[in-house]
Protein backbone atom coordinates (compact mmCIF):
# COMPACT_ATOMS: atom_id res chain seq x y z
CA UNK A 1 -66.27 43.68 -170.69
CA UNK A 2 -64.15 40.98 -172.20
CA UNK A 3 -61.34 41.99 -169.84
CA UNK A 4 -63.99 41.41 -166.65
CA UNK A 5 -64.71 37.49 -167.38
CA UNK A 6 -61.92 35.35 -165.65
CA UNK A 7 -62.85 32.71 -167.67
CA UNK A 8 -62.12 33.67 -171.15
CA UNK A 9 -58.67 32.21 -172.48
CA UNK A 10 -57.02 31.74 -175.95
CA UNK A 11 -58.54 28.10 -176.40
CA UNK A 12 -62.65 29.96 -175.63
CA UNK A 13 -64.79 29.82 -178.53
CA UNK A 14 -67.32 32.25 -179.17
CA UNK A 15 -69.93 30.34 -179.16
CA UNK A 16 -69.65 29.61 -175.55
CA UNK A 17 -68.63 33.30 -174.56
CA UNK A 18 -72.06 34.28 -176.98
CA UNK A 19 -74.32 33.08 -174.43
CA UNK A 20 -72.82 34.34 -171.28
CA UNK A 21 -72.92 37.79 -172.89
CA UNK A 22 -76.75 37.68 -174.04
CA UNK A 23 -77.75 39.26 -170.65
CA UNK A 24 -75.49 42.28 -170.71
CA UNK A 25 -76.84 45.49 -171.69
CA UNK A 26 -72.88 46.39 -173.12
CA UNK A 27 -73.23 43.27 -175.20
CA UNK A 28 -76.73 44.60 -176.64
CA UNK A 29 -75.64 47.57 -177.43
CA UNK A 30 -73.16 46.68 -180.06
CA UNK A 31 -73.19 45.96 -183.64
CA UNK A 32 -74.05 42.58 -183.87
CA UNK A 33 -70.87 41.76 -186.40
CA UNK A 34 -68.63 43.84 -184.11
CA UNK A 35 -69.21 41.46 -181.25
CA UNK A 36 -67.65 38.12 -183.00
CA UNK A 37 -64.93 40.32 -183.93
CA UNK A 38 -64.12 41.91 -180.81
CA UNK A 39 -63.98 38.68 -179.35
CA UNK A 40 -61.46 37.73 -182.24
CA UNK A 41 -59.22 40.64 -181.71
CA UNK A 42 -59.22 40.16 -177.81
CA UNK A 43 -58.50 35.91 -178.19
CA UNK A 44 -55.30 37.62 -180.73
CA UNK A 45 -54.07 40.01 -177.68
CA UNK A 46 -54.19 37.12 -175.06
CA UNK A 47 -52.23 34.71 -177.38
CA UNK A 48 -49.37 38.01 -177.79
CA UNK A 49 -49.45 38.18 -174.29
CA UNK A 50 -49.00 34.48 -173.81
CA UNK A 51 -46.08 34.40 -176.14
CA UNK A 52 -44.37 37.37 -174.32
CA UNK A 53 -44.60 35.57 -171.07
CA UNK A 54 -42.79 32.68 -172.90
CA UNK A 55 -40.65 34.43 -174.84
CA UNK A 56 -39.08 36.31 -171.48
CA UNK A 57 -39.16 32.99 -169.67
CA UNK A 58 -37.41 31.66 -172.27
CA UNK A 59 -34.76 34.30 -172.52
CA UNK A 60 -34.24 34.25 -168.87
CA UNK A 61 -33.98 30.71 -169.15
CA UNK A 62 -31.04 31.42 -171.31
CA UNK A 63 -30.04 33.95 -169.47
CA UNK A 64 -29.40 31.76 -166.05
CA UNK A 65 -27.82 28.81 -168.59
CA UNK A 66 -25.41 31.70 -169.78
CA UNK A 67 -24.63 32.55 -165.97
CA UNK A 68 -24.07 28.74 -165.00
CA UNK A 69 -22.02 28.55 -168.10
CA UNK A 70 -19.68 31.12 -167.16
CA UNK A 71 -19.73 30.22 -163.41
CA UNK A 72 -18.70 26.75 -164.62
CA UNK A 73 -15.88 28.12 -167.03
CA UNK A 74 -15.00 30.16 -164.21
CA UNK A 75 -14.68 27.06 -161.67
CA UNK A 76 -13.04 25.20 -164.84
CA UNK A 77 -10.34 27.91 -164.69
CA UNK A 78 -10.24 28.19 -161.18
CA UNK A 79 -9.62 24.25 -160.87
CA UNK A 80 -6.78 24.59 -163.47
CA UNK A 81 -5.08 27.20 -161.77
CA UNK A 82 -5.42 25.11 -158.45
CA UNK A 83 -3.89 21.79 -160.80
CA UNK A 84 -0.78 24.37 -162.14
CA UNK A 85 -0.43 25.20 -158.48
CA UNK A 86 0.18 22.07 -157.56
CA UNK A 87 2.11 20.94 -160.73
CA UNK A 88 4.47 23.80 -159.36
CA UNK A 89 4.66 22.77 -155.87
CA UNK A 90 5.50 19.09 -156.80
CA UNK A 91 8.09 20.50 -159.31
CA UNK A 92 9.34 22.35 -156.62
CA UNK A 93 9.37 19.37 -154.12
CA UNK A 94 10.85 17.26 -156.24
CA UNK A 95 13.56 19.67 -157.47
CA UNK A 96 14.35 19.55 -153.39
CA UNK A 97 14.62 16.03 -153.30
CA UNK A 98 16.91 15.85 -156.14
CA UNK A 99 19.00 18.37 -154.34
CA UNK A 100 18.68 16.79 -151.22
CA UNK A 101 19.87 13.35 -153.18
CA UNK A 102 22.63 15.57 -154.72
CA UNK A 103 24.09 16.81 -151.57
CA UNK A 104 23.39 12.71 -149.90
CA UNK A 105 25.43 11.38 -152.87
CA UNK A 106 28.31 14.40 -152.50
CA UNK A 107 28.59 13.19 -148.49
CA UNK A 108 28.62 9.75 -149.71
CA UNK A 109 31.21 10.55 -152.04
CA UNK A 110 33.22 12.92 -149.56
CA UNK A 111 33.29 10.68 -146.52
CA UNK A 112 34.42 7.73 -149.26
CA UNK A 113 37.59 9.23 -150.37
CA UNK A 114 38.30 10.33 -146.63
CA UNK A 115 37.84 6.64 -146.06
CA UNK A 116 40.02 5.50 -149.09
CA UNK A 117 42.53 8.40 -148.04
CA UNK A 118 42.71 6.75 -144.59
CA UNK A 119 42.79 3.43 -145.49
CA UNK A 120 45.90 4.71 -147.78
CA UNK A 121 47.53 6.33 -144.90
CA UNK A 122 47.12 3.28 -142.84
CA UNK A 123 48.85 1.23 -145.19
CA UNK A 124 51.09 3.42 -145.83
CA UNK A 125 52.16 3.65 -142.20
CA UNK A 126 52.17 0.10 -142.26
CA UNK A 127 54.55 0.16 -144.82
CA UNK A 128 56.85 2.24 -143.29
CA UNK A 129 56.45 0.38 -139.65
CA UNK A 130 57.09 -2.76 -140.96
CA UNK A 131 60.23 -1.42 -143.62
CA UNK A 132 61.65 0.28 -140.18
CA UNK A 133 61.14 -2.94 -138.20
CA UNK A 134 62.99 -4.45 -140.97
CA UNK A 135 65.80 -2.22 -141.06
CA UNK A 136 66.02 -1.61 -137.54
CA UNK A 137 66.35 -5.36 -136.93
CA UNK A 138 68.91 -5.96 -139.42
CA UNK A 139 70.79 -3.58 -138.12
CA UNK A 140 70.48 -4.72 -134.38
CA UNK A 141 70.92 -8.56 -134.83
CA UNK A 142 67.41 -8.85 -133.23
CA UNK A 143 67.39 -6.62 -130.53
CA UNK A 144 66.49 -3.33 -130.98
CA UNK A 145 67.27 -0.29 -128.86
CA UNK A 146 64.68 1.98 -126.32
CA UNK A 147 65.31 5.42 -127.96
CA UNK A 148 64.49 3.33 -131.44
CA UNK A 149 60.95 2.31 -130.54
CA UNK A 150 60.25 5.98 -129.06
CA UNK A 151 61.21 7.68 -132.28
CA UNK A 152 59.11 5.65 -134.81
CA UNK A 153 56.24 5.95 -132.31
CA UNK A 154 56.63 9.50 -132.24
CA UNK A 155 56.99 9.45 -135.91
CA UNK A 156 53.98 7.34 -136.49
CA UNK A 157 51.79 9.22 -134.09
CA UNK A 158 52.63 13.09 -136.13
CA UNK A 159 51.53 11.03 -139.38
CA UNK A 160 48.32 9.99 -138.07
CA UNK A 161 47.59 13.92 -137.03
């Protein structure tokens, strides 16, 4: 009977309920100190029942904050990974610069020394041209001879290969 009225909640007092229920024969027949108490023991069930409803809300509240907890941990990790990715891939770029500066400076180096060699063998050659002109035009009051000039050319030009 108490189950049947829509209108009964935890907050209902009896003496409201009291005179809804004067008309029903169910309600008559009872024990008139049965019927407060009834009343009492069915206000108790609806506040348990309340307070289960909460209580799994609540837990499945907690339940779903748990989840999005660990989804965001998960992301957290996930986004570190992505940042140690990354780190490694810039490591790695810049370990190729600095081999690509390495092997820059080692040309640099390499074509200087073929240029200091050169400029060596140049004055060297200009040495020896200029000690031969010397020599050869002591030795030829002035004038020197055909065949003379032909041989330091040739000598000159094997140096130079």
């Amino acid at each position: 009977m108490l189950r049947e009225r829509h209108d009964i909640e935890r907050h209902t007092r009896w003496y409201d309920i009291k005179k809804k229920f004067e008309a029903d024969p169910r309600y008559r027949a009872l024990d008139s100190s049965y019927r407060e108490e009834y009343f009492e023991d069915y206000l108790h069930l609806l506040k348990e029942e309340k307070r289960k409803v909460r209580d799994l809300k609540e837990r499945e509240r907690h339940r779903e904050k748990e989840r999005s907890r660990d989804k965001d941990k998960d992301k957290d990790k996930e986004k570190e990974k992505d940042k140690d990715k990354e780190k490694d891939k810039d490591k790695e770029k810049d370990k190729d610069k600095e081999k690509e500066k390495d092997k820059e400076s080692s040309r640099r180096e390499r074509s200087r020394s073929r240029e200091k060699s050169s400029r060596r063998k140049s004055k060297s050659r200009e040495k020896d041209r200029s000690e031969r002109s010397s020599k050869s035009s002591t030795s030829n009051t002035g004038s020197s001879s055909r065949s003379e000039k032909k041989k330091s050319y040739r000598k000159d030009k094997e140096e130079d290969e």
